[in-house]
C-alpha atoms as a PDB file:
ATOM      1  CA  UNK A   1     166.619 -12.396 108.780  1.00  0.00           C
ATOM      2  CA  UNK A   2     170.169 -13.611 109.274  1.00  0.00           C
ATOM      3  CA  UNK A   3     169.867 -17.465 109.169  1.00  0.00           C
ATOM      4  CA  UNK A   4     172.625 -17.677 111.778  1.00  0.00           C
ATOM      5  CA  UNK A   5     170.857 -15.152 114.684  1.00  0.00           C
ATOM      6  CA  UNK A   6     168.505 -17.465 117.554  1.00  0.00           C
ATOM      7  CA  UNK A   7     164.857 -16.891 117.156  1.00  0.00           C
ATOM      8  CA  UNK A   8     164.860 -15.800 120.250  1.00  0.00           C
ATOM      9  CA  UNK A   9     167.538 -13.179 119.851  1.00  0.00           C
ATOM     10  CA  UNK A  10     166.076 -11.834 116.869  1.00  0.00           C
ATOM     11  CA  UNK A  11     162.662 -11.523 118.148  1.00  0.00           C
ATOM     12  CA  UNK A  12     163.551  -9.094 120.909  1.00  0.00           C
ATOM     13  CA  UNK A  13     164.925  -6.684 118.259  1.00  0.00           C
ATOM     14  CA  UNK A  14     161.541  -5.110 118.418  1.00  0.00           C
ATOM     15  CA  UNK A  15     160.577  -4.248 121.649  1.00  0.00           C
ATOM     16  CA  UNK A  16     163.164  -5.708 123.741  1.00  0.00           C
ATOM     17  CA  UNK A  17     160.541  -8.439 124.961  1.00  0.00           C
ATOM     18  CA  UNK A  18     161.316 -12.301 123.920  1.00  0.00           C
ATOM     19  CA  UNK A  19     158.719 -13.421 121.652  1.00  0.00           C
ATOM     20  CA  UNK A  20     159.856 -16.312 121.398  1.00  0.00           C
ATOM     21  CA  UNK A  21     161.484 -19.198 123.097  1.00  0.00           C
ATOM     22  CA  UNK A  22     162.751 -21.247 120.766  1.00  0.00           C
ATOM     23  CA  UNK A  23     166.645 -21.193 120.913  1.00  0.00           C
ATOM     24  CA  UNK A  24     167.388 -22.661 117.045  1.00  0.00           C
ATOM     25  CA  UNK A  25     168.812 -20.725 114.743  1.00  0.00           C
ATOM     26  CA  UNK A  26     166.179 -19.260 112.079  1.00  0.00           C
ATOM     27  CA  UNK A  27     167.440 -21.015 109.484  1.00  0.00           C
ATOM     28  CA  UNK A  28     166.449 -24.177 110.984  1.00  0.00           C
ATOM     29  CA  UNK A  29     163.101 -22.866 111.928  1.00  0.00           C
ATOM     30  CA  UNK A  30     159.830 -23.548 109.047  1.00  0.00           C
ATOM     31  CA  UNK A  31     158.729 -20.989 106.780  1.00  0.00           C
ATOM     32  CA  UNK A  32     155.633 -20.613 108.702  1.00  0.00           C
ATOM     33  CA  UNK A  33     157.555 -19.843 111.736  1.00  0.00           C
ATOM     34  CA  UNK A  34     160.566 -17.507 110.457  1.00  0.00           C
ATOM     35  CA  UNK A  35     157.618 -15.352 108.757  1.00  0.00           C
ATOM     36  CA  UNK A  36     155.271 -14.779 111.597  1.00  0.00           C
ATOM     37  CA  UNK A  37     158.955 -14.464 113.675  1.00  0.00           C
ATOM     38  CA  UNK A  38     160.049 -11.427 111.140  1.00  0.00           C
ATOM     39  CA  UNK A  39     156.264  -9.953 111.487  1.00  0.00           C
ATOM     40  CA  UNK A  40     156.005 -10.156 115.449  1.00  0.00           C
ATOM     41  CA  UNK A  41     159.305  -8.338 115.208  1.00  0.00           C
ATOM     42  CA  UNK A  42     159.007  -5.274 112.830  1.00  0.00           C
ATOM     43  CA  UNK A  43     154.946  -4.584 114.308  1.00  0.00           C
ATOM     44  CA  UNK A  44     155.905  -5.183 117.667  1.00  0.00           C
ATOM     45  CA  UNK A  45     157.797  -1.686 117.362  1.00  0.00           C
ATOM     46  CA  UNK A  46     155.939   1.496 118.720  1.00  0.00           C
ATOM     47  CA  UNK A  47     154.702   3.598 117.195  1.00  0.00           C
ATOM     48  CA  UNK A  48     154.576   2.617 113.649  1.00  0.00           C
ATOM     49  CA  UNK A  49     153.495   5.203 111.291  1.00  0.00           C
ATOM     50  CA  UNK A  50     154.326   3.714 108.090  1.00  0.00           C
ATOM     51  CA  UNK A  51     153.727  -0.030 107.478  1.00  0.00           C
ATOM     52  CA  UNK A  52     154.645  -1.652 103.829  1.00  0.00           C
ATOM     53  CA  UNK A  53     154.266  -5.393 103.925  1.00  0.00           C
ATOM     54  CA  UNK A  54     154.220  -7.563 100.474  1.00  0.00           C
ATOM     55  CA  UNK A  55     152.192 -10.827 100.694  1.00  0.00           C
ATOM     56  CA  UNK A  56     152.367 -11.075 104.341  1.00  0.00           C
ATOM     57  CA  UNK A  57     149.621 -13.856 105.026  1.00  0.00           C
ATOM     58  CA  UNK A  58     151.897 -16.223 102.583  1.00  0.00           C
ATOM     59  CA  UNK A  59     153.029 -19.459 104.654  1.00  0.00           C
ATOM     60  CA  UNK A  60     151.025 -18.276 107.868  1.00  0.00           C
ATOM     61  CA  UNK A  61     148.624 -20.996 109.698  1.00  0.00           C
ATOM     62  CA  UNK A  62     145.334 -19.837 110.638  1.00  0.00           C
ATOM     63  CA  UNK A  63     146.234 -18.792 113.702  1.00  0.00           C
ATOM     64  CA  UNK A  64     149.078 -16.769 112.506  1.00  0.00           C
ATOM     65  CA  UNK A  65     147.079 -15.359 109.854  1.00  0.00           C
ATOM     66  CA  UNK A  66     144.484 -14.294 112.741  1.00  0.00           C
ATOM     67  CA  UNK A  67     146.618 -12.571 114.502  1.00  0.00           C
ATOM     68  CA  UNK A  68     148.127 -10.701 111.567  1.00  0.00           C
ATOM     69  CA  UNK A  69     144.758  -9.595 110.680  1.00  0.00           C
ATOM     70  CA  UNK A  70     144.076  -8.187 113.712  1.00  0.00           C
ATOM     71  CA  UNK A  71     147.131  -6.329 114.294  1.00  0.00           C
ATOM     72  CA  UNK A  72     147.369  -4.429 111.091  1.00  0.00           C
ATOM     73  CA  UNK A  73     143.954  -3.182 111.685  1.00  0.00           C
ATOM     74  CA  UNK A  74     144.665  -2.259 115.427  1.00  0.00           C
ATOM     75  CA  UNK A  75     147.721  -0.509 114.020  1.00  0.00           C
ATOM     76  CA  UNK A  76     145.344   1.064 111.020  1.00  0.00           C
ATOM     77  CA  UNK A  77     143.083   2.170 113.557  1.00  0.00           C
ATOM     78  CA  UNK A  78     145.505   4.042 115.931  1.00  0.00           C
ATOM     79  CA  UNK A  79     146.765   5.847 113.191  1.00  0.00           C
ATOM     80  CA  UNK A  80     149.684   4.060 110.940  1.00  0.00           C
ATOM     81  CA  UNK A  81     149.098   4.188 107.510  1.00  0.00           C
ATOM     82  CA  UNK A  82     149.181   0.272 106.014  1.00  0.00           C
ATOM     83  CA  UNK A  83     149.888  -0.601 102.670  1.00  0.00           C
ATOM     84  CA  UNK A  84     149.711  -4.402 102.083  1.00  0.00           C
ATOM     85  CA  UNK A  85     150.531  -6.106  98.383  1.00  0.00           C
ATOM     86  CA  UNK A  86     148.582  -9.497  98.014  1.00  0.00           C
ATOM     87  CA  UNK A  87     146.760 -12.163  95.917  1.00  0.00           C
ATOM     88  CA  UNK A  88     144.638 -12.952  99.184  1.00  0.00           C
ATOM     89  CA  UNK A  89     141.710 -11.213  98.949  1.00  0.00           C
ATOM     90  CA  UNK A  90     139.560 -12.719 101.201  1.00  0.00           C
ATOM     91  CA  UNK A  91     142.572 -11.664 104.023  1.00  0.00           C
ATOM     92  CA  UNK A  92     142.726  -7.606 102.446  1.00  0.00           C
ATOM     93  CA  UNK A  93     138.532  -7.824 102.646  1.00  0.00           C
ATOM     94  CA  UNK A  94     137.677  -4.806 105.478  1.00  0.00           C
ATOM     95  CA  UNK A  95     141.345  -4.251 106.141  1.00  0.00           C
ATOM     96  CA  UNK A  96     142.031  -1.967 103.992  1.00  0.00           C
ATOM     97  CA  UNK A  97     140.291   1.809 103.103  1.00  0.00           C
ATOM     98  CA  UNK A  98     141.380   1.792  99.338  1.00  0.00           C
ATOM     99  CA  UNK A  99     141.831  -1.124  97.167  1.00  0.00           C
ATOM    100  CA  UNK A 100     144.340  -0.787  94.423  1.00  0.00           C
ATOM    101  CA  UNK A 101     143.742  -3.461  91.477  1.00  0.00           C
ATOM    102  CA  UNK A 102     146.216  -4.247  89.018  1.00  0.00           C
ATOM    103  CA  UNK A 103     144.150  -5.985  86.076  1.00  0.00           C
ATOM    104  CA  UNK A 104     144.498  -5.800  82.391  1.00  0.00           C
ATOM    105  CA  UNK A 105     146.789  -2.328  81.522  1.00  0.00           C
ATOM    106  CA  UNK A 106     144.528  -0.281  83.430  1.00  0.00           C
ATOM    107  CA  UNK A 107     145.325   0.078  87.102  1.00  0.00           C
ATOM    108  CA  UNK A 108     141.811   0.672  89.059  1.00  0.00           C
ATOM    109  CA  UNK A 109     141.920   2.528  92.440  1.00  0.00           C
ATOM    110  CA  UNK A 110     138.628   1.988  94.517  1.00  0.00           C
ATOM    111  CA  UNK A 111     137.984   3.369  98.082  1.00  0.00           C
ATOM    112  CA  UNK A 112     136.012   0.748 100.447  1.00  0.00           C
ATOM    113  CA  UNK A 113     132.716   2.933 100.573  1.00  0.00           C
ATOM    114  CA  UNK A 114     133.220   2.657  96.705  1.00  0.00           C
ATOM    115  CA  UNK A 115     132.559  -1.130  97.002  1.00  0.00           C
ATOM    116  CA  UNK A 116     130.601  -0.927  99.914  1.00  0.00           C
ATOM    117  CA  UNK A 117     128.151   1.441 101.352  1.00  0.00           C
ATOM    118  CA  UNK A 118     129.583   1.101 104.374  1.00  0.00           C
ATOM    119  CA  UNK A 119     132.725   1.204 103.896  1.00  0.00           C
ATOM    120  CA  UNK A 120     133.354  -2.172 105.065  1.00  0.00           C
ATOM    121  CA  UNK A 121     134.453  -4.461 102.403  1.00  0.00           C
ATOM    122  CA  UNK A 122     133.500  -8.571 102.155  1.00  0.00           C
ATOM    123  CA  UNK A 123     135.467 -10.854 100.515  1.00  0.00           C
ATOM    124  CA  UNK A 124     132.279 -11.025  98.006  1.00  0.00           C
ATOM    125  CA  UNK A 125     132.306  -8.190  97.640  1.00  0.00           C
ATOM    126  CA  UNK A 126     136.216  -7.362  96.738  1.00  0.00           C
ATOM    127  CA  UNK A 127     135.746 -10.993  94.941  1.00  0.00           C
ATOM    128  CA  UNK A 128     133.147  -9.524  92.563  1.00  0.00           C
ATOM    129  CA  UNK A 129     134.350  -6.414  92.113  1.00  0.00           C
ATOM    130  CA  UNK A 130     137.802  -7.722  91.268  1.00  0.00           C
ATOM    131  CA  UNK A 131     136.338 -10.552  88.921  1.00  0.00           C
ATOM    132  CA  UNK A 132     133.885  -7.438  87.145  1.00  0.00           C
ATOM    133  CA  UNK A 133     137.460  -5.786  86.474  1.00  0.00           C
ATOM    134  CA  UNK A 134     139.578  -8.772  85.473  1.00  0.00           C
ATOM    135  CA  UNK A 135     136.572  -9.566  82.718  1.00  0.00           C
ATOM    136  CA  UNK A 136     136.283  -6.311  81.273  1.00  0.00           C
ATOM    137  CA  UNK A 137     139.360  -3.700  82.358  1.00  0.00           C
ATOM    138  CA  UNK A 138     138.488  -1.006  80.162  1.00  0.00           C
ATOM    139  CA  UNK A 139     134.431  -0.983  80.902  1.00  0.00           C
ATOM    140  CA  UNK A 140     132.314   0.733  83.004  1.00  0.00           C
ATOM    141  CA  UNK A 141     131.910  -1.465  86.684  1.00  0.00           C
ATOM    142  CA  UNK A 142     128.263  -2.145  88.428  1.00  0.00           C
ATOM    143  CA  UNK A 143     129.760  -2.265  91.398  1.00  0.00           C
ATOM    144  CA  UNK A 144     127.814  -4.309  94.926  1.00  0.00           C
ATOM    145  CA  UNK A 145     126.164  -1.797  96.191  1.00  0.00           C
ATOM    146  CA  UNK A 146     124.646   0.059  92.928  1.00  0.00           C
ATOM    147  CA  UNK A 147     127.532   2.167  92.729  1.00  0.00           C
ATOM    148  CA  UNK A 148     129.035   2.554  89.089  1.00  0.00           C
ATOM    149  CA  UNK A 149     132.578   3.875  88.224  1.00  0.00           C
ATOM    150  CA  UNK A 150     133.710   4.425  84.981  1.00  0.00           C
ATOM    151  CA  UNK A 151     136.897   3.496  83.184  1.00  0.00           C
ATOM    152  CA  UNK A 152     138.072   4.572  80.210  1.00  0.00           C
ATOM    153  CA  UNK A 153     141.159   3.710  78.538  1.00  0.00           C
ATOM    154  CA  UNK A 154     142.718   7.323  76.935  1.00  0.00           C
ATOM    155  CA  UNK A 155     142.380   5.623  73.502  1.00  0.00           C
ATOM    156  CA  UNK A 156     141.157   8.724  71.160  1.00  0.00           C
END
């Protein structure tokens, strides 16, 4: 966001709607603020088909973080397609419908009901399974639920 632009300017962008008040210039504003500013902007668009956000939680108060939850999954679950790149896993635990981990030199792609019967994740459960991979990358994973994937590595 241009550091010169009001927050309150910039935040209509979206939708045309203020979203907030605050007449500073976003440069001035915290970290906390000019993320969850940025955020309220580019998801208060309609419709959103595609969403890509990397480490979006980062800096956000609970309340912030909250409300971020909720909105990617109401977005998720009218239809947009969300891809989200973080180290928080207890925030991507039953957001997401695959889980993509990057451990070791293997990359490991996992669908939810993969982890969990049901298809909805806990953060135990993503915990777990990610901790099972980051131990042994290249081994077959006991996942939660009794489910077992293997990996292999393609060494001959």
């Amino acid at each position: 966001m241009p550091g010169f632009v009001r927050a309150a300017a910039w935040g209509s962008l979206g939708t045309g709607e203020v979203l907030m008040l605050d007449r500073r210039r976003v440069r001035t504003l915290s970290r906390s603020t000019r993320q969850l500013l940025g955020l309220r902007t580019a998801l208060g668009r309609h419709p959103l088909s595609l969403i890509v956000l990397d480490e979006p939680w980062e800096g956000l108060d609970p309340d912030a973080t909250r409300w971020l939850s909720s909105t990617l999954e109401s977005k998720r679950d009218r239809g947009a397609a969300v891809v989200l790149s973080s180290h928080r896993l207890h925030d991507l635990a039953g957001v997401c419908d695959k889980y993509l981990f990057l451990t070791g030199h293997l990359p490991t792609l996992l669908r939810a009901h993969e982890i969990a019967r049901s298809g909805v994740v806990s953060t135990d459960q993503l915990v777990s399974v990610f901790d099972r991979l980051r131990e042994r990358p290249t081994t077959a994973i006991a996942l939660t639920d009794g489910l077992v994937r293997s990996r292999h590595t393609g060494d001959a």
